[in-house]
N, C-alpha and C. Protein backbone atom coordinates (compact mmCIF):
# COMPACT_ATOMS: atom_id res chain seq x y z
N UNK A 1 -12.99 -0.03 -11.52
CA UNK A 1 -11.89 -0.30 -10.59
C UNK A 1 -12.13 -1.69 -10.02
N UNK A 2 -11.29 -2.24 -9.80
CA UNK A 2 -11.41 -4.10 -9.67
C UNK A 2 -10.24 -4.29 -8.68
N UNK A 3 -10.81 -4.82 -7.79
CA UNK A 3 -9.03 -5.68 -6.58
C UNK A 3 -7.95 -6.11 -6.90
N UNK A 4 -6.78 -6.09 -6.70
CA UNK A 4 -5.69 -6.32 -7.51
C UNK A 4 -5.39 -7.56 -7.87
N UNK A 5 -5.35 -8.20 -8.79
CA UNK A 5 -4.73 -9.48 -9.25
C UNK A 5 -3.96 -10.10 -8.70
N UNK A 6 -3.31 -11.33 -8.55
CA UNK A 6 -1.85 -11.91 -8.76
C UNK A 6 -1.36 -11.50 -9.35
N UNK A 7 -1.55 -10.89 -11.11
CA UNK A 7 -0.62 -11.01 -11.84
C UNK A 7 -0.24 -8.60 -11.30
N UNK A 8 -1.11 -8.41 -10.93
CA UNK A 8 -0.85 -6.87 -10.68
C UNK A 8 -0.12 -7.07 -9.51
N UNK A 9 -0.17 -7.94 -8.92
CA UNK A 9 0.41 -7.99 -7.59
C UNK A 9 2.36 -8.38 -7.70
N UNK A 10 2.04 -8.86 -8.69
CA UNK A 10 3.28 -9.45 -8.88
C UNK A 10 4.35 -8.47 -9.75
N UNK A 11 3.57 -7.34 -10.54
CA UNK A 11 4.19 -6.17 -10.86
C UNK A 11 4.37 -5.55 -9.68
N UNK A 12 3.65 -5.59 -9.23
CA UNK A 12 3.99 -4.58 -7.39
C UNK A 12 4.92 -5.21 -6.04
N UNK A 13 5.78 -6.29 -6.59
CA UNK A 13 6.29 -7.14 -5.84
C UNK A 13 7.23 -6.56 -4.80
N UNK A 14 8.45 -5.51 -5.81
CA UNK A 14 9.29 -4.61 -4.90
C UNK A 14 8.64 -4.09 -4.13
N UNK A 15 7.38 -3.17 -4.05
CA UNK A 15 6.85 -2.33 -3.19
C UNK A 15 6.26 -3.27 -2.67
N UNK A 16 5.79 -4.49 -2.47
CA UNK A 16 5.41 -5.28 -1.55
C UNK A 16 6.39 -5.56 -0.27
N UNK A 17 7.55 -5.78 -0.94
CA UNK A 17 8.78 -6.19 -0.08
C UNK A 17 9.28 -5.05 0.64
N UNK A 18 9.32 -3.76 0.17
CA UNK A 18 9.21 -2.33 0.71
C UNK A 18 8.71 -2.25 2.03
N UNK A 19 7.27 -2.71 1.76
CA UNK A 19 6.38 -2.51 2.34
C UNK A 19 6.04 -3.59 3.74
N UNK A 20 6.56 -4.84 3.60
CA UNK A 20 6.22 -5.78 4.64
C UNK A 20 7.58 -5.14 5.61
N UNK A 21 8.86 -4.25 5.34
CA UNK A 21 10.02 -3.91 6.22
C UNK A 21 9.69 -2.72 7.05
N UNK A 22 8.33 -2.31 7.20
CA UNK A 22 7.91 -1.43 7.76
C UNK A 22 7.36 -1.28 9.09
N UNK A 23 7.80 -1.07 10.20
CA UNK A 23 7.18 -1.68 11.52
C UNK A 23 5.86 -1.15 11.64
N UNK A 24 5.19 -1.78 11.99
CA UNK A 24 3.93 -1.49 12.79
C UNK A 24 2.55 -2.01 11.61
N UNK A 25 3.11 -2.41 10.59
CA UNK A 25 2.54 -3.23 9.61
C UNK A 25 2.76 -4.81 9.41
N UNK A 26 1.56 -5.36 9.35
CA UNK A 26 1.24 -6.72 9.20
C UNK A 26 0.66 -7.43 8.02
N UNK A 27 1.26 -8.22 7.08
CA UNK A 27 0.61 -8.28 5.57
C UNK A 27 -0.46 -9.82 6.06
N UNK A 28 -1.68 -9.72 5.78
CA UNK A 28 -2.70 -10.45 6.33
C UNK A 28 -2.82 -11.53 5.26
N UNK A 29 -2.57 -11.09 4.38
CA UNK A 29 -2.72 -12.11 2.73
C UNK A 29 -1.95 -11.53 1.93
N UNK A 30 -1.32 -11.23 1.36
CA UNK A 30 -0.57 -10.88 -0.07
C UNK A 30 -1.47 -9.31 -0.94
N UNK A 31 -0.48 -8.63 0.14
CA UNK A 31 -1.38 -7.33 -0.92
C UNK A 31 -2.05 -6.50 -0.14
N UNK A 32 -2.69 -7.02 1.23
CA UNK A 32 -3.34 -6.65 2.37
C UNK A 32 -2.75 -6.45 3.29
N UNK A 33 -2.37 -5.57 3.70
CA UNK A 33 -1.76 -5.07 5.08
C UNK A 33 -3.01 -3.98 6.00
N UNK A 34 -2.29 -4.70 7.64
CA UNK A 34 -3.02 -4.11 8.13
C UNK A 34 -2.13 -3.58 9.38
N UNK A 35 -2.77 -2.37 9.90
CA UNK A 35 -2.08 -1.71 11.23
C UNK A 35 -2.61 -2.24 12.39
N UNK A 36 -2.34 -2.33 13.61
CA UNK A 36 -3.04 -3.00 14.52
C UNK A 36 -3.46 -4.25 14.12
N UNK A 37 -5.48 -4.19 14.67
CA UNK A 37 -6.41 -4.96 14.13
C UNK A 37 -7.10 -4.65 13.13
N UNK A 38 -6.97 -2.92 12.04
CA UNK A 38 -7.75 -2.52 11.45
C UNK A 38 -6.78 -2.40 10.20
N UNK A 39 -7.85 -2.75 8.88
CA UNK A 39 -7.53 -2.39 7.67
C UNK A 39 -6.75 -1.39 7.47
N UNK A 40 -5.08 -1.72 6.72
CA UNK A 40 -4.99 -0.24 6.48
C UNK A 40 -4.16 0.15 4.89
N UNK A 41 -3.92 -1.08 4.53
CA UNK A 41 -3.54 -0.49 2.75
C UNK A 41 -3.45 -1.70 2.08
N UNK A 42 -4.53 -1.42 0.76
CA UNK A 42 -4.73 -2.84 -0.30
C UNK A 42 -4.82 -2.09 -1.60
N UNK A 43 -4.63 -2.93 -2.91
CA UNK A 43 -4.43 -2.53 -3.96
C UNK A 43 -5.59 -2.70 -4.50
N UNK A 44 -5.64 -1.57 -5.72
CA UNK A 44 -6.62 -1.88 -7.19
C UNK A 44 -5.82 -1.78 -8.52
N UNK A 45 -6.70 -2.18 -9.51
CA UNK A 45 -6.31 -2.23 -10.67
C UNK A 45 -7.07 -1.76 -11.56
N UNK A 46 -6.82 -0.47 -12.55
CA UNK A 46 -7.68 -0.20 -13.72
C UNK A 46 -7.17 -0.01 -14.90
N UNK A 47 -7.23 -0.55 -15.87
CA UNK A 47 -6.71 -1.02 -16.74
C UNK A 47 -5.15 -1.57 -16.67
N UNK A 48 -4.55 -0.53 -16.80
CA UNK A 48 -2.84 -1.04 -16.66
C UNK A 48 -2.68 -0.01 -15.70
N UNK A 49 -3.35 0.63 -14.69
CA UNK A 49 -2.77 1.47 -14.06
C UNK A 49 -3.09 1.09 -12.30
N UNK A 50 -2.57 1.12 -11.86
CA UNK A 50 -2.60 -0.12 -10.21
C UNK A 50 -2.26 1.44 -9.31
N UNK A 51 -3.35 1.35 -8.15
CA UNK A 51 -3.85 2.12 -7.26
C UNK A 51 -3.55 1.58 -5.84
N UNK A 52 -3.31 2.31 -4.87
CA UNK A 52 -2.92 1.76 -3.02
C UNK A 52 -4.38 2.40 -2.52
N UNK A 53 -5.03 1.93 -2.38
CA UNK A 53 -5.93 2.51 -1.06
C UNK A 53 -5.35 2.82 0.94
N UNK A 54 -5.26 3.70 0.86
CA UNK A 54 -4.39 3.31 2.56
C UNK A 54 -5.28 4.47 3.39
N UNK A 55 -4.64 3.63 4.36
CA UNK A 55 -5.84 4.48 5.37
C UNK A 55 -4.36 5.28 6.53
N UNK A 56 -4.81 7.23 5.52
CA UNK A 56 -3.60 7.66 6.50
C UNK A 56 -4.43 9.08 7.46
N UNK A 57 -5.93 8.40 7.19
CA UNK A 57 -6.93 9.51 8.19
C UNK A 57 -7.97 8.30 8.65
N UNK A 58 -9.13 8.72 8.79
CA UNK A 58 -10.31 7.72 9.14
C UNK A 58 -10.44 7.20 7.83
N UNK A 59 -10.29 8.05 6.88
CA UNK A 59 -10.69 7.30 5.52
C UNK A 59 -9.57 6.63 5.00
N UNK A 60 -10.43 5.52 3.71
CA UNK A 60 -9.02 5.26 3.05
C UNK A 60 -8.62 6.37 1.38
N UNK A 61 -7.17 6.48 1.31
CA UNK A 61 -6.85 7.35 0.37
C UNK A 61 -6.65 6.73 -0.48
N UNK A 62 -6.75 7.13 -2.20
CA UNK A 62 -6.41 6.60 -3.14
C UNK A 62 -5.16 6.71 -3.64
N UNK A 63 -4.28 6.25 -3.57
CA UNK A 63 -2.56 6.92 -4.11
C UNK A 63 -2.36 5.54 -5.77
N UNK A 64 -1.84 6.87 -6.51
CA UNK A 64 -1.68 5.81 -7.68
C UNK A 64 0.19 5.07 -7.33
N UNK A 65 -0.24 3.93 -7.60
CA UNK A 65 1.23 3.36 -7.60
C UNK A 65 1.84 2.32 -8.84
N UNK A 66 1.55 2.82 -9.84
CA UNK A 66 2.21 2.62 -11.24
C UNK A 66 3.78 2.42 -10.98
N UNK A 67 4.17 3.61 -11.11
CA UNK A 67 5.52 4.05 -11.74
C UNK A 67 5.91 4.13 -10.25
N UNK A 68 7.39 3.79 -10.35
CA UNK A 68 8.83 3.92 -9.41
C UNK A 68 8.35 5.02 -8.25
N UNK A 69 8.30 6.13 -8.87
CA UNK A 69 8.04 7.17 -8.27
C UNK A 69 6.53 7.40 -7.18
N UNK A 70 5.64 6.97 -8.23
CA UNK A 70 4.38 7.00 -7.31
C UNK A 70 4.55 6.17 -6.12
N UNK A 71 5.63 4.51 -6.27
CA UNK A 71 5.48 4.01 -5.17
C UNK A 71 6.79 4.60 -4.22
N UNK A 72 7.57 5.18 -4.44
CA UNK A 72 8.60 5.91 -3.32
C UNK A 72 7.72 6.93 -2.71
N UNK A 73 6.21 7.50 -3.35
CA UNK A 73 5.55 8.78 -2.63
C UNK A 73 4.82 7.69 -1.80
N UNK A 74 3.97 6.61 -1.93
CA UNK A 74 3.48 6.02 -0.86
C UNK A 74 4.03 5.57 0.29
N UNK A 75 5.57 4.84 0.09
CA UNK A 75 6.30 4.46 1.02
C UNK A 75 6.63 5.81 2.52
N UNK A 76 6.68 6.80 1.33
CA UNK A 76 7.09 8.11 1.64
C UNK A 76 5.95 8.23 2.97
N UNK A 77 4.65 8.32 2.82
CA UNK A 77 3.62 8.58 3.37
C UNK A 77 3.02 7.88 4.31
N UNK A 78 3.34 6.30 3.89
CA UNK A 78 3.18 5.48 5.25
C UNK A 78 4.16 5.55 6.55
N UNK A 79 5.69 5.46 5.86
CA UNK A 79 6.69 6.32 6.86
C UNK A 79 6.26 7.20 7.95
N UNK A 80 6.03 8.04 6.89
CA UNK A 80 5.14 9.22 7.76
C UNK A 80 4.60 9.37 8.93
N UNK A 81 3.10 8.75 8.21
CA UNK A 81 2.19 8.14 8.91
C UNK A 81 2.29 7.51 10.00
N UNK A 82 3.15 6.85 10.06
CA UNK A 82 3.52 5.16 11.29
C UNK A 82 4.51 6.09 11.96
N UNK A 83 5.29 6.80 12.01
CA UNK A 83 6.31 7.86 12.62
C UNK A 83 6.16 7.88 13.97
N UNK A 84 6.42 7.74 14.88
CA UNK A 84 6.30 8.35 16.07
C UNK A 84 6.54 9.88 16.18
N UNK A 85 5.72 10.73 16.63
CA UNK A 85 6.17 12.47 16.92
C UNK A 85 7.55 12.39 17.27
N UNK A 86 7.83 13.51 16.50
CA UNK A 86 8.96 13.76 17.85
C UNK A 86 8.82 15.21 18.71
C-alpha cells in the first residue's frame, strides 16, 4: 500500500471536488483533508485499486474508493459523520 499519486489523485478528482463542498472540512494539500486541527481523510493506492483512510472514530478507517459507488458510500459517511445530532 503506497500514498496516493498525482496521477491517482487525479482519477479521484470528482470525489475530491465532492469532498472540499463539505463543511467542517479543510483540504491542507491536495488529497489531505483535515477536520479541525487533526488529520482526518487521505488516500492510498494499490495497484489500480485507490483506498480513503478517514478518521470516523479515534482510528483511521480504510474505505475502498475505486468505483462511483464506493465513493458515494464515503461521501455518504463523512456526511454522516460531520452531521450535527438532531
Amino acid at each position: 500500500m503506497r500514498h496516493a499519486t498525482e496521477a491517482d489523485l487525479d482519477r479521484l478528482e470528482p470525489l475530491l471536488v465532492r469532498l472540499r463542498t463539505i463543511e467542517g472540512l479543510t483540504e491542507r494539500k491536495r488529497g489531505l483533508f483535515q477536520r479541525r486541527s487533526k488529520a482526518f481523510l487521505h488516500f492510498h493506492g494499490d495497484g489500480d485499486d485507490l483506498y480513503a483512510d478517514v478518521r470516523l472514530s479515534e482510528d483511521f478507517v480504510r474505505q475502498p474508493v475505486t468505483t462511483p459507488a464506493d465513493q458515494e458510500a464515503l461521501v455518504a459517511a463523512v456526511e454522516a459523520h460531520l452531521s450535527p445530532p438532531r
